[in-house]
PDB file of N, CA and C in Angstrom:
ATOM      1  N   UNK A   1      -1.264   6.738   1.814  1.00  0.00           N
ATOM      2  CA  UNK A   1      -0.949   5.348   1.885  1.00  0.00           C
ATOM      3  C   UNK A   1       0.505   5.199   2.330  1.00  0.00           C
ATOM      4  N   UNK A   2       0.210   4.557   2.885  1.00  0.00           N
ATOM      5  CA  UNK A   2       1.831   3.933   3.799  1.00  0.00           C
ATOM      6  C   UNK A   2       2.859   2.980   3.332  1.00  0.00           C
ATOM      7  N   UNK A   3       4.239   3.171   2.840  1.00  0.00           N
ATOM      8  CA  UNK A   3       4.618   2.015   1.827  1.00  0.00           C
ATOM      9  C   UNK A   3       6.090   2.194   2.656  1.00  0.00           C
ATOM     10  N   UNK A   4       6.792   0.741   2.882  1.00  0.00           N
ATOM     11  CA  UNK A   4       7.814   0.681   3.976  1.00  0.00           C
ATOM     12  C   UNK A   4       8.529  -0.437   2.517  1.00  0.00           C
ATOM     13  N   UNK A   5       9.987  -0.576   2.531  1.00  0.00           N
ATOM     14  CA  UNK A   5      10.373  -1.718   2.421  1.00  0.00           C
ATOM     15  C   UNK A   5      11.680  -2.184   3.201  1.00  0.00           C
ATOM     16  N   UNK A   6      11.709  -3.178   3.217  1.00  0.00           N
ATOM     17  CA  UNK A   6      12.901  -3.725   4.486  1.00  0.00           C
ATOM     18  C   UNK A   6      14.272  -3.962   3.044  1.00  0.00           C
ATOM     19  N   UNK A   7      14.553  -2.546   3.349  1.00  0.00           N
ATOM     20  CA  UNK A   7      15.831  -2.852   2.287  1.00  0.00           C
ATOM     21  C   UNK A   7      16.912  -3.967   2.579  1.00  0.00           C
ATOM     22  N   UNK A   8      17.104  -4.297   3.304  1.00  0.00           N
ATOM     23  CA  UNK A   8      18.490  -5.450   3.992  1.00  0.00           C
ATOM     24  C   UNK A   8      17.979  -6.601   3.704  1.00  0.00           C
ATOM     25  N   UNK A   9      16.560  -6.389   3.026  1.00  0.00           N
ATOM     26  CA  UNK A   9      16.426  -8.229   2.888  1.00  0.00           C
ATOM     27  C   UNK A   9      15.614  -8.177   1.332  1.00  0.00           C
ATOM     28  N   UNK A  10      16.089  -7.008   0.244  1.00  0.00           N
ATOM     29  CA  UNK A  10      16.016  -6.711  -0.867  1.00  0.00           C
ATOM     30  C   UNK A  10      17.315  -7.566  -1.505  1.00  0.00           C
ATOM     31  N   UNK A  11      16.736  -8.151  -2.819  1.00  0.00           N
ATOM     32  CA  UNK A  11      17.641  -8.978  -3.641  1.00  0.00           C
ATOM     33  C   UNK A  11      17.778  -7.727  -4.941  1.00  0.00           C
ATOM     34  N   UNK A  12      17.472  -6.621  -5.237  1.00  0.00           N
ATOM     35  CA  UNK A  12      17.525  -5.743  -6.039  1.00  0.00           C
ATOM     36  C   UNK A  12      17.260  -7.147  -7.882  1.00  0.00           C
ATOM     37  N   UNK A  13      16.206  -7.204  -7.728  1.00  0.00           N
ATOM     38  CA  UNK A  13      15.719  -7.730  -9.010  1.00  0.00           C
ATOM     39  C   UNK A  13      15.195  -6.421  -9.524  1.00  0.00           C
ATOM     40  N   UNK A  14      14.481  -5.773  -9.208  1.00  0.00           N
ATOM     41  CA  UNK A  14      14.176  -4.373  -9.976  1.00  0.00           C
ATOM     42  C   UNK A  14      12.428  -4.642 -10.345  1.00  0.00           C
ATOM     43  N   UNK A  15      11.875  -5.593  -9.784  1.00  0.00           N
ATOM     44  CA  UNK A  15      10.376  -5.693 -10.017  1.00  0.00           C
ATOM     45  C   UNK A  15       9.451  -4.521  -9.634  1.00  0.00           C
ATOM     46  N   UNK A  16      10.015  -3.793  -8.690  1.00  0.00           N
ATOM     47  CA  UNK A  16       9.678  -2.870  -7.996  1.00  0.00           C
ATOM     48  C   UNK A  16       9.812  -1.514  -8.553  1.00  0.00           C
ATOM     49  N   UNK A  17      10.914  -0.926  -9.208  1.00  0.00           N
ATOM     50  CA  UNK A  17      11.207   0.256  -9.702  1.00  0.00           C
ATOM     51  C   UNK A  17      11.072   0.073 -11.570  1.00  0.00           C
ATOM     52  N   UNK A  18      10.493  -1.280 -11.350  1.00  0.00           N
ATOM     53  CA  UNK A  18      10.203  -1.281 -13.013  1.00  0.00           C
ATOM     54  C   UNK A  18       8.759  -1.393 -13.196  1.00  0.00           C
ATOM     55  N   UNK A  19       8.159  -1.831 -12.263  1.00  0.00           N
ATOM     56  CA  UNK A  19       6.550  -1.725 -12.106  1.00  0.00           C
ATOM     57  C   UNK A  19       6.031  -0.704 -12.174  1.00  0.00           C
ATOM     58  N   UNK A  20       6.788   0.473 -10.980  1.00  0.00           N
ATOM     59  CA  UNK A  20       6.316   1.285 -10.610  1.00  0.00           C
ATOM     60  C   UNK A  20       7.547   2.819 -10.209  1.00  0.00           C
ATOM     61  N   UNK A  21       8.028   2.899 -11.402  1.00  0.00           N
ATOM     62  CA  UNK A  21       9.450   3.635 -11.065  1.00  0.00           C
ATOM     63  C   UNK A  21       8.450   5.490 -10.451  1.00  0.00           C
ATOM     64  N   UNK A  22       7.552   5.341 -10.538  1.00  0.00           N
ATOM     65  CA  UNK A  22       6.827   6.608 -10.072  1.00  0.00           C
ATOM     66  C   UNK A  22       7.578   7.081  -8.333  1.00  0.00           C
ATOM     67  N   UNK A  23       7.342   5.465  -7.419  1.00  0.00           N
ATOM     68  CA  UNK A  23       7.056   5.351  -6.270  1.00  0.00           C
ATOM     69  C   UNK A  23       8.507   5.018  -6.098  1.00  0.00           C
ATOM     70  N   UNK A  24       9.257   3.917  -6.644  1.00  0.00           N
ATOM     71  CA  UNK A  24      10.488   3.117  -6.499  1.00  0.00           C
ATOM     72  C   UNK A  24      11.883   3.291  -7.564  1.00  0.00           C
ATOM     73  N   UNK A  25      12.756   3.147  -6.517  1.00  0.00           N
ATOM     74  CA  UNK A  25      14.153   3.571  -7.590  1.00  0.00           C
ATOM     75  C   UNK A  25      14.848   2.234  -6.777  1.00  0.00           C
ATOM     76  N   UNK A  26      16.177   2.379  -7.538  1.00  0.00           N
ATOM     77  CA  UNK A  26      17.497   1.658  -7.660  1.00  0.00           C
ATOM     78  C   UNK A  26      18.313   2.599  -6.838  1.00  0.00           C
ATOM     79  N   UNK A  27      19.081   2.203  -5.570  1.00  0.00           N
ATOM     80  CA  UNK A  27      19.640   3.229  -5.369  1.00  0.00           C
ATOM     81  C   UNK A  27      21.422   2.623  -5.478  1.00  0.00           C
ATOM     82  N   UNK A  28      22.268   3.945  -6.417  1.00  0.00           N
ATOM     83  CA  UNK A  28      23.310   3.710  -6.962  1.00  0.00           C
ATOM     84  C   UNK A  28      24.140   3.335  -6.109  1.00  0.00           C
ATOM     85  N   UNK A  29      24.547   3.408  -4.941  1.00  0.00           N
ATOM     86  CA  UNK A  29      25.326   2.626  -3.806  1.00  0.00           C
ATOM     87  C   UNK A  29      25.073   1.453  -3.480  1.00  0.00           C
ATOM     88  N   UNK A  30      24.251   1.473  -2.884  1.00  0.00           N
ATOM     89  CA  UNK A  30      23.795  -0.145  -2.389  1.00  0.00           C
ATOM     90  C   UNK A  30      22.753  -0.672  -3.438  1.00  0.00           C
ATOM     91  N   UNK A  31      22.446  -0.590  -4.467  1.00  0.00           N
ATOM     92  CA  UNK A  31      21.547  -0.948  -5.376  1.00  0.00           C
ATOM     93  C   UNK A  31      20.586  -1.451  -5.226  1.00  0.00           C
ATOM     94  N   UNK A  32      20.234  -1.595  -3.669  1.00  0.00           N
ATOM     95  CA  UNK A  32      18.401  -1.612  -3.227  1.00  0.00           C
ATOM     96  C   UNK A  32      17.459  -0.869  -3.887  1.00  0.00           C
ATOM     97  N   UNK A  33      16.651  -1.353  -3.416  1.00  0.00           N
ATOM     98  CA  UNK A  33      15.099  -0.778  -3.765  1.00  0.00           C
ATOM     99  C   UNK A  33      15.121   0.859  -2.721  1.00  0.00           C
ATOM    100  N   UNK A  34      14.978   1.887  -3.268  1.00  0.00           N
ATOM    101  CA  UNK A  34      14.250   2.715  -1.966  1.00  0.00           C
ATOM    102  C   UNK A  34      12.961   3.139  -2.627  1.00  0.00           C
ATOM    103  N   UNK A  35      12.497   4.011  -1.806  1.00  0.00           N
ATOM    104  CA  UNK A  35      11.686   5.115  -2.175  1.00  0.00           C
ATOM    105  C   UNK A  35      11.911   7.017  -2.637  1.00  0.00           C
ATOM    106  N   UNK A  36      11.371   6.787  -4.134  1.00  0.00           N
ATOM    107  CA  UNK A  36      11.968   8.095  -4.695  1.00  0.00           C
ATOM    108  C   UNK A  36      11.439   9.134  -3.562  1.00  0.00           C
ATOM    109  N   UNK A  37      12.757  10.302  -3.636  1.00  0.00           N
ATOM    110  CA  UNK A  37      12.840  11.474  -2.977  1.00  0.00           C
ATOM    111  C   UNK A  37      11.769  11.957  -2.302  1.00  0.00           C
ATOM    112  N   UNK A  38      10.687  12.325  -3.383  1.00  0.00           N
ATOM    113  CA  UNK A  38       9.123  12.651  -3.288  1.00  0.00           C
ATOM    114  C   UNK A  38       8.113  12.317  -2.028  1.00  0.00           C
ATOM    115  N   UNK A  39       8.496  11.018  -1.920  1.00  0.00           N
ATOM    116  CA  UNK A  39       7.861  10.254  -0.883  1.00  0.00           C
ATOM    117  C   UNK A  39       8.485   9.988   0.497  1.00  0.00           C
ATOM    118  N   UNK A  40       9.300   9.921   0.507  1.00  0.00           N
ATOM    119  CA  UNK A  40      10.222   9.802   1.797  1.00  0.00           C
ATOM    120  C   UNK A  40       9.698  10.823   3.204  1.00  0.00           C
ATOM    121  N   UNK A  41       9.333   9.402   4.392  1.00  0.00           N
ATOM    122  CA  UNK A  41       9.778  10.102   6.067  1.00  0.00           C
ATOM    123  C   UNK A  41      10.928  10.741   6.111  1.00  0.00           C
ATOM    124  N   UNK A  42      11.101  12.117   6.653  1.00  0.00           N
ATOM    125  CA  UNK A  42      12.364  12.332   7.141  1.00  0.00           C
ATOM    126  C   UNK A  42      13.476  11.932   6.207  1.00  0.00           C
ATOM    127  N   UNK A  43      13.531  11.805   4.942  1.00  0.00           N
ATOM    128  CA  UNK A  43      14.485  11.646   4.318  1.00  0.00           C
ATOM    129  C   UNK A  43      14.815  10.010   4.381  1.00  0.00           C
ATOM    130  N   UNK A  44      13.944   9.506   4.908  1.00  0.00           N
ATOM    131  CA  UNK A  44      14.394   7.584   4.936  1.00  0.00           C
ATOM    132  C   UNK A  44      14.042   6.834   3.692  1.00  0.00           C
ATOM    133  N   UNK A  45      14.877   6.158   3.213  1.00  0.00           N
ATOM    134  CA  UNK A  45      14.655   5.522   1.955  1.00  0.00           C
ATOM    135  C   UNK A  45      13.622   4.698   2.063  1.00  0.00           C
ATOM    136  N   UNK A  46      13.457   4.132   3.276  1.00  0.00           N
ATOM    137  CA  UNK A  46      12.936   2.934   3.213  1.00  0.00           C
ATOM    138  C   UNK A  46      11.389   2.778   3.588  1.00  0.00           C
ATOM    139  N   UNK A  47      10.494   4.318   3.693  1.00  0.00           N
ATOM    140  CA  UNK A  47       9.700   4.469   4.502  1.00  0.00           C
ATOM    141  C   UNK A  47       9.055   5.767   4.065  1.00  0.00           C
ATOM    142  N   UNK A  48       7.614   5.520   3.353  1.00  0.00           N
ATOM    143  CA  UNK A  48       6.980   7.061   3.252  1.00  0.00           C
ATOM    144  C   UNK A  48       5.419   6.900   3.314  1.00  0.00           C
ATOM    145  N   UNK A  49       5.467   8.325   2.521  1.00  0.00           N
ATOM    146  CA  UNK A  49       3.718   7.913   2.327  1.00  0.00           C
ATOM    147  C   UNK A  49       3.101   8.282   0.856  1.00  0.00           C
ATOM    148  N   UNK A  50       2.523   7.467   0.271  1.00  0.00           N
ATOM    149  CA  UNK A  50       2.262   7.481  -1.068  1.00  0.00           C
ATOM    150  C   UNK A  50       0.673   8.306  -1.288  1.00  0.00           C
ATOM    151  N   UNK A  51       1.099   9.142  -2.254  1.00  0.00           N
ATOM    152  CA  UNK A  51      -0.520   9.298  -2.690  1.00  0.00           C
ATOM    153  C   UNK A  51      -1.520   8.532  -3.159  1.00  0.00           C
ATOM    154  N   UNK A  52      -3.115   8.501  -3.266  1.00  0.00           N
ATOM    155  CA  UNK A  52      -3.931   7.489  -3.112  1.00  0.00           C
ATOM    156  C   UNK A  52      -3.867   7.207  -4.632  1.00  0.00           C
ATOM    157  N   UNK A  53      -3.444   7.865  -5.972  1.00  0.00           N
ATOM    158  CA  UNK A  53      -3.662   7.617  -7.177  1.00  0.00           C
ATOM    159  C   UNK A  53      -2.340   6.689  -7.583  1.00  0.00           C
ATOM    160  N   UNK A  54      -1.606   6.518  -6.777  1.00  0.00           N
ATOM    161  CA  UNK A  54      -0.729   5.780  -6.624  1.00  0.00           C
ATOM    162  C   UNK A  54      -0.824   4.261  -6.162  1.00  0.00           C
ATOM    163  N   UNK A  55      -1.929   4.147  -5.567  1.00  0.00           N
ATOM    164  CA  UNK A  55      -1.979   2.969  -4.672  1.00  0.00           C
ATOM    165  C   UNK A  55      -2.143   2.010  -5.123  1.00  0.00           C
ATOM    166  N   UNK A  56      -2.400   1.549  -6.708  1.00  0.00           N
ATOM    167  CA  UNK A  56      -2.728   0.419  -7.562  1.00  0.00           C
ATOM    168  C   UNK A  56      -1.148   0.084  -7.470  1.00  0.00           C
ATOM    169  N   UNK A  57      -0.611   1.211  -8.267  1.00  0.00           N
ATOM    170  CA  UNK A  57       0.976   1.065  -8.812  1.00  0.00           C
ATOM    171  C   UNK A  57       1.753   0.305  -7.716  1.00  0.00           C
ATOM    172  N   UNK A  58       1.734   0.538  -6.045  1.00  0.00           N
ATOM    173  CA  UNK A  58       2.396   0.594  -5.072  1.00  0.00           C
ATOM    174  C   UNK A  58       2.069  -1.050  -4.625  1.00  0.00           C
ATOM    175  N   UNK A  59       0.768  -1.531  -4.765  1.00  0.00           N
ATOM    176  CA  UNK A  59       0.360  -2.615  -4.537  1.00  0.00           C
ATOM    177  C   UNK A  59       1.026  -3.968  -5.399  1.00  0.00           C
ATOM    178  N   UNK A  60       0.850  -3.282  -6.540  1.00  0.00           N
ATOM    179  CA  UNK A  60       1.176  -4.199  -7.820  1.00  0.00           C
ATOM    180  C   UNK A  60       2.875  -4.492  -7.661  1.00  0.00           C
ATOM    181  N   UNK A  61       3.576  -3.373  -6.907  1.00  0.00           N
ATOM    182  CA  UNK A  61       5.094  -3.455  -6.783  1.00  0.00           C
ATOM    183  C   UNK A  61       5.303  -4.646  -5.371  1.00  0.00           C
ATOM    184  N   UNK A  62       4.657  -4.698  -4.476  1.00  0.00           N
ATOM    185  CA  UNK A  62       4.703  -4.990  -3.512  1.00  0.00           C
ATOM    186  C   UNK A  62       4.181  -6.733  -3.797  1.00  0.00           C
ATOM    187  N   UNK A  63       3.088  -6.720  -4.747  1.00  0.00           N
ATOM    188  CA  UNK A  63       2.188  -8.414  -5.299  1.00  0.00           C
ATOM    189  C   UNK A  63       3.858  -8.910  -6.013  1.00  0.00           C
ATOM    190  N   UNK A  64       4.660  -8.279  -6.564  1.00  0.00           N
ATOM    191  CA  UNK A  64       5.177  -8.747  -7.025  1.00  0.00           C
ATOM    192  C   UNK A  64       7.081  -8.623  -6.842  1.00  0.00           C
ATOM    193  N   UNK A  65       6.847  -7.994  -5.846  1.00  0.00           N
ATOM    194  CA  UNK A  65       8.387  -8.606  -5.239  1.00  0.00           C
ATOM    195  C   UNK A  65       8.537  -9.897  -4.577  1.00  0.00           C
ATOM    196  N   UNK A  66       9.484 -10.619  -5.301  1.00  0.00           N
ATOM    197  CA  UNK A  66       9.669 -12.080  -4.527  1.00  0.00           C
ATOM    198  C   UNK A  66      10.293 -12.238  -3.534  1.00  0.00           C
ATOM    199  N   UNK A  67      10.881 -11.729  -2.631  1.00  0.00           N
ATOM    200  CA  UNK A  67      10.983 -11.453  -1.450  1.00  0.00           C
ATOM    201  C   UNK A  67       9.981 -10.987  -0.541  1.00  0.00           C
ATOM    202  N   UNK A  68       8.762 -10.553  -0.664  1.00  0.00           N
ATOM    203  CA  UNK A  68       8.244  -9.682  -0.443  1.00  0.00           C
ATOM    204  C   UNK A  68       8.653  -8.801   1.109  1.00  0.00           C
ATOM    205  N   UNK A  69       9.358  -8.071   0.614  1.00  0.00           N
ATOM    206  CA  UNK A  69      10.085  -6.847   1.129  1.00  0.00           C
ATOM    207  C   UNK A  69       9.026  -5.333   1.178  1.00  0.00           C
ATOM    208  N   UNK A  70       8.214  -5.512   0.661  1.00  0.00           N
ATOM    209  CA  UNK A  70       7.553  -4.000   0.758  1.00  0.00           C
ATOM    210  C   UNK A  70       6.156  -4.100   0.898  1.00  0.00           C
ATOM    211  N   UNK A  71       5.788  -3.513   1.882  1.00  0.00           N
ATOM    212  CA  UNK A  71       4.334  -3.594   2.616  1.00  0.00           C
ATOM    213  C   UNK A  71       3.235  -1.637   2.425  1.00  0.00           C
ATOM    214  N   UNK A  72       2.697  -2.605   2.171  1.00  0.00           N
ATOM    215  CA  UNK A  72       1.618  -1.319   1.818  1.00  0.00           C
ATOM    216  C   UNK A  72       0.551  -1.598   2.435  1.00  0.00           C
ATOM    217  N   UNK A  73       0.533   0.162   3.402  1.00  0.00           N
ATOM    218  CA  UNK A  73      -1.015  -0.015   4.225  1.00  0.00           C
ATOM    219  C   UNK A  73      -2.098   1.520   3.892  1.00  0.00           C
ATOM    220  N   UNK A  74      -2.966   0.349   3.784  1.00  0.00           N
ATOM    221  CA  UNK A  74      -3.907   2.067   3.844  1.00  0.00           C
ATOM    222  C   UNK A  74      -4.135   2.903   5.293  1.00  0.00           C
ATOM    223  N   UNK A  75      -4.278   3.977   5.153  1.00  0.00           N
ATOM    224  CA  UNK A  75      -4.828   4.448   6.408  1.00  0.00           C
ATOM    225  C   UNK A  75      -6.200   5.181   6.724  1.00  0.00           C
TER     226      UNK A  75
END
């Protein structure tokens, strides 16, 4: 599963890494949303691919960011 978020237009409320801190962190510099280590393209925070037992968690982060900043696709 495919999970992107557009960090530059993240308000860092933390709905995301508190839903689902499996998939999502706080990151200590810019205090966006990324994606933990685990999951990461190429080392990009903002961009990976999630495992399928994951995909409730990833959804539920994404239903509930108010920005909605993070998109989840199946493939």
């Amino acid at each position: 599963m495919y999970v992107k978020i557009e960090r530059c237009s993240c308000v860092s409320c933390g709905a995301c890494w508190n839903t689902c801190p499996e998939i999502f962190d706080q990151n200590p510099c810019d205090e966006y949303s990324e994606l933990v280590e685990a999951y990461r393209f190429c080392g990009s925070r903002a961009e990976g691919e999630v495992p399928e037992e994951l995909a409730a968690c990833a959804r539920e982060a994404a239903y509930l960011c108010p920005v909605e900043v993070i998109t989840v696709e199946e493939e």
